[in-house]
C-alpha atoms as a PDB file:
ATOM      1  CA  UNK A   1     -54.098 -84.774-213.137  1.00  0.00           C
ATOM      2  CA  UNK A   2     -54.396 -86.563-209.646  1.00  0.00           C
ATOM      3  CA  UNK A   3     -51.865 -83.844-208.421  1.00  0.00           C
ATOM      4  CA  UNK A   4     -54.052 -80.728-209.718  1.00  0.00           C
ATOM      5  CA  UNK A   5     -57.348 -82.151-208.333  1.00  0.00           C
ATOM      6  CA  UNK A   6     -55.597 -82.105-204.794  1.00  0.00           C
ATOM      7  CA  UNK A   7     -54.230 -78.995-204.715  1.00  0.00           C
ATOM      8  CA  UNK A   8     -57.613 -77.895-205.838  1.00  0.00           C
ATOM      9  CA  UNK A   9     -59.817 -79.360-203.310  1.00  0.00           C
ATOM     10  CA  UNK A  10     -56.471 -78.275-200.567  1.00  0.00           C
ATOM     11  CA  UNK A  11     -56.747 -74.816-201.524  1.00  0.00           C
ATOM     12  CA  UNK A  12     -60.801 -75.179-201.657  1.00  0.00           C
ATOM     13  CA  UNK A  13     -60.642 -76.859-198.012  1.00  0.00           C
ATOM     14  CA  UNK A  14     -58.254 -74.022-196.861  1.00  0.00           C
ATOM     15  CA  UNK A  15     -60.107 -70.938-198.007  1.00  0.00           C
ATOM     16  CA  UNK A  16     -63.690 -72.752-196.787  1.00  0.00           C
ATOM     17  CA  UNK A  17     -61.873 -72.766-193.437  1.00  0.00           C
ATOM     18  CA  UNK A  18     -60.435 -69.181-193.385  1.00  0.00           C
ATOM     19  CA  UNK A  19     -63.479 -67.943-194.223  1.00  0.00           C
ATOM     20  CA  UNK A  20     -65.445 -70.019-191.415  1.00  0.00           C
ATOM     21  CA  UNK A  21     -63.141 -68.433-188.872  1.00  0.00           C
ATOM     22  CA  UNK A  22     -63.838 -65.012-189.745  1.00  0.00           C
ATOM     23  CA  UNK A  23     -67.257 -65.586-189.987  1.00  0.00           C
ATOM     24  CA  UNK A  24     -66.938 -66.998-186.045  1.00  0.00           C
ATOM     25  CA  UNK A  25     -65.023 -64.194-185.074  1.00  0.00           C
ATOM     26  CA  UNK A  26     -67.481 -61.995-186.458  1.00  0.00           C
ATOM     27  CA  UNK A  27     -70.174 -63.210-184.875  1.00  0.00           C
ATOM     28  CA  UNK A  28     -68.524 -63.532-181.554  1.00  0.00           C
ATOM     29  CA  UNK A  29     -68.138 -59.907-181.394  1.00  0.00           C
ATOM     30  CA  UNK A  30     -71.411 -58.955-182.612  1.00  0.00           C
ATOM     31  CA  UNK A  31     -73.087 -61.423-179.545  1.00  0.00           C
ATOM     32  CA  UNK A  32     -70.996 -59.701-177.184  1.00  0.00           C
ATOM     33  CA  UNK A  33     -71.989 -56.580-178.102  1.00  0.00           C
ATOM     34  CA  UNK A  34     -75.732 -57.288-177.740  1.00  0.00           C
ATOM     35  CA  UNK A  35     -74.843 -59.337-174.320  1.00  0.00           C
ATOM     36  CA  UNK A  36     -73.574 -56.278-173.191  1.00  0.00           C
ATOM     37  CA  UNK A  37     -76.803 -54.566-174.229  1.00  0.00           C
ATOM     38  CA  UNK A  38     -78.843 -56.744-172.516  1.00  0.00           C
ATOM     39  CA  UNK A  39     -82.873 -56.464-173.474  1.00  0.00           C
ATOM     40  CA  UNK A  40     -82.624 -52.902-174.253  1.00  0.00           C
ATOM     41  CA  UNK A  41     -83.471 -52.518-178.253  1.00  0.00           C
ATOM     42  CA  UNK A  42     -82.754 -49.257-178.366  1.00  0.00           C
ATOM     43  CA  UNK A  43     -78.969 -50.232-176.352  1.00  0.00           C
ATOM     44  CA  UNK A  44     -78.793 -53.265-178.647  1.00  0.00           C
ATOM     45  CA  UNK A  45     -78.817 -50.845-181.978  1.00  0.00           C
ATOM     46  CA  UNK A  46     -76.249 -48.491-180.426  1.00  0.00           C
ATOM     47  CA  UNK A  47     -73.774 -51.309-179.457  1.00  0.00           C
ATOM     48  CA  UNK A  48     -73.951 -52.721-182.946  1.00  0.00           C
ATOM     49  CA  UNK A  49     -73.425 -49.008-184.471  1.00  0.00           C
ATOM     50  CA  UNK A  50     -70.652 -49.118-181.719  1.00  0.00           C
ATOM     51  CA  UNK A  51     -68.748 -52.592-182.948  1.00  0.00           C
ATOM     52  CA  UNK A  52     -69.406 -51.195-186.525  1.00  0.00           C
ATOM     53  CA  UNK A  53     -67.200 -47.931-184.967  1.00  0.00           C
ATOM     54  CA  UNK A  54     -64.910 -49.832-183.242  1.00  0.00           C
ATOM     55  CA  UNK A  55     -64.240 -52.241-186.558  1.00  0.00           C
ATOM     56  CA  UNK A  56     -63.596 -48.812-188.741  1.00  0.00           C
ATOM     57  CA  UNK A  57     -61.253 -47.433-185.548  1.00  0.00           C
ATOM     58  CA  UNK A  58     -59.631 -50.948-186.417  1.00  0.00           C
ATOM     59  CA  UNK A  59     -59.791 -51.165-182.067  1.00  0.00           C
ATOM     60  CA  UNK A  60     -57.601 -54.522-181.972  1.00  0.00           C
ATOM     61  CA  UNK A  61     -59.639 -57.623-180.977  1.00  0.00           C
ATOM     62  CA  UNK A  62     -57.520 -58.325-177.651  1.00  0.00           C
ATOM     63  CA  UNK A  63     -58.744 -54.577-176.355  1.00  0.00           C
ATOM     64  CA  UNK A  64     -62.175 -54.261-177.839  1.00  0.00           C
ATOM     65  CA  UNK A  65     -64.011 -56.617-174.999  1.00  0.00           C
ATOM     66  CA  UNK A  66     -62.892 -53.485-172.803  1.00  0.00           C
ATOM     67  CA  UNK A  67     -63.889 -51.204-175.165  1.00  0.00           C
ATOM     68  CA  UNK A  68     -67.202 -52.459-175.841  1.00  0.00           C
ATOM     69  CA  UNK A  69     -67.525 -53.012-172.049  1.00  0.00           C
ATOM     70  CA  UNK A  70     -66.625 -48.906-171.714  1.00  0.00           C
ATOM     71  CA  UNK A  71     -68.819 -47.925-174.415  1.00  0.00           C
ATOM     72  CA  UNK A  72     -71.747 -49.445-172.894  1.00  0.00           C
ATOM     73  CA  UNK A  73     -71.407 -48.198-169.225  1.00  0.00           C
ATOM     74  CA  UNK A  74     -71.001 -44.892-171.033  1.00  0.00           C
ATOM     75  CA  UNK A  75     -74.944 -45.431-172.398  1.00  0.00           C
ATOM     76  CA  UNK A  76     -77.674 -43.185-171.238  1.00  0.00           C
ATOM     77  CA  UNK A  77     -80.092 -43.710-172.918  1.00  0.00           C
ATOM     78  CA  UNK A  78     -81.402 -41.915-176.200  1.00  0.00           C
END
């Protein structure tokens, strides 16, 4: 018994803590996205429709600073 209420609370632990980091990561990239935007509302909706894009492309996480950086020099304006 004192073997299946470790693994329990080790699998618990590990799955809390894979689920934390994606979380992070998730919210990294959405607050660079609207850092990029700046004050802009209007900028800060079409960056997050953007990073929504970019996460469908499945743009790898290494390239899509420079993407996201690209995307909003490209911004006129709507």
């Amino acid at each position: 018994m004192d073997y299946f209420i470790i693994f329990v609370t080790t699998v618990a632990g590990l799955y809390f803590h894979g689920w934390l980091y994606v979380r992070i990561r998730r919210w990294m990239d959405r607050d660079l996205a609207l850092a990029l935007a700046g004050k802009d509302e209007q900028k800060k909706t079409f960056m997050l429709e953007q990073l929504a894009g970019a996460q469908a492309q499945k743009i790898k996480r290494r390239d899509l600073p420079k993407w996201l950086e690209a995307t909003a020099a490209g911004y006129s304006g709507r």
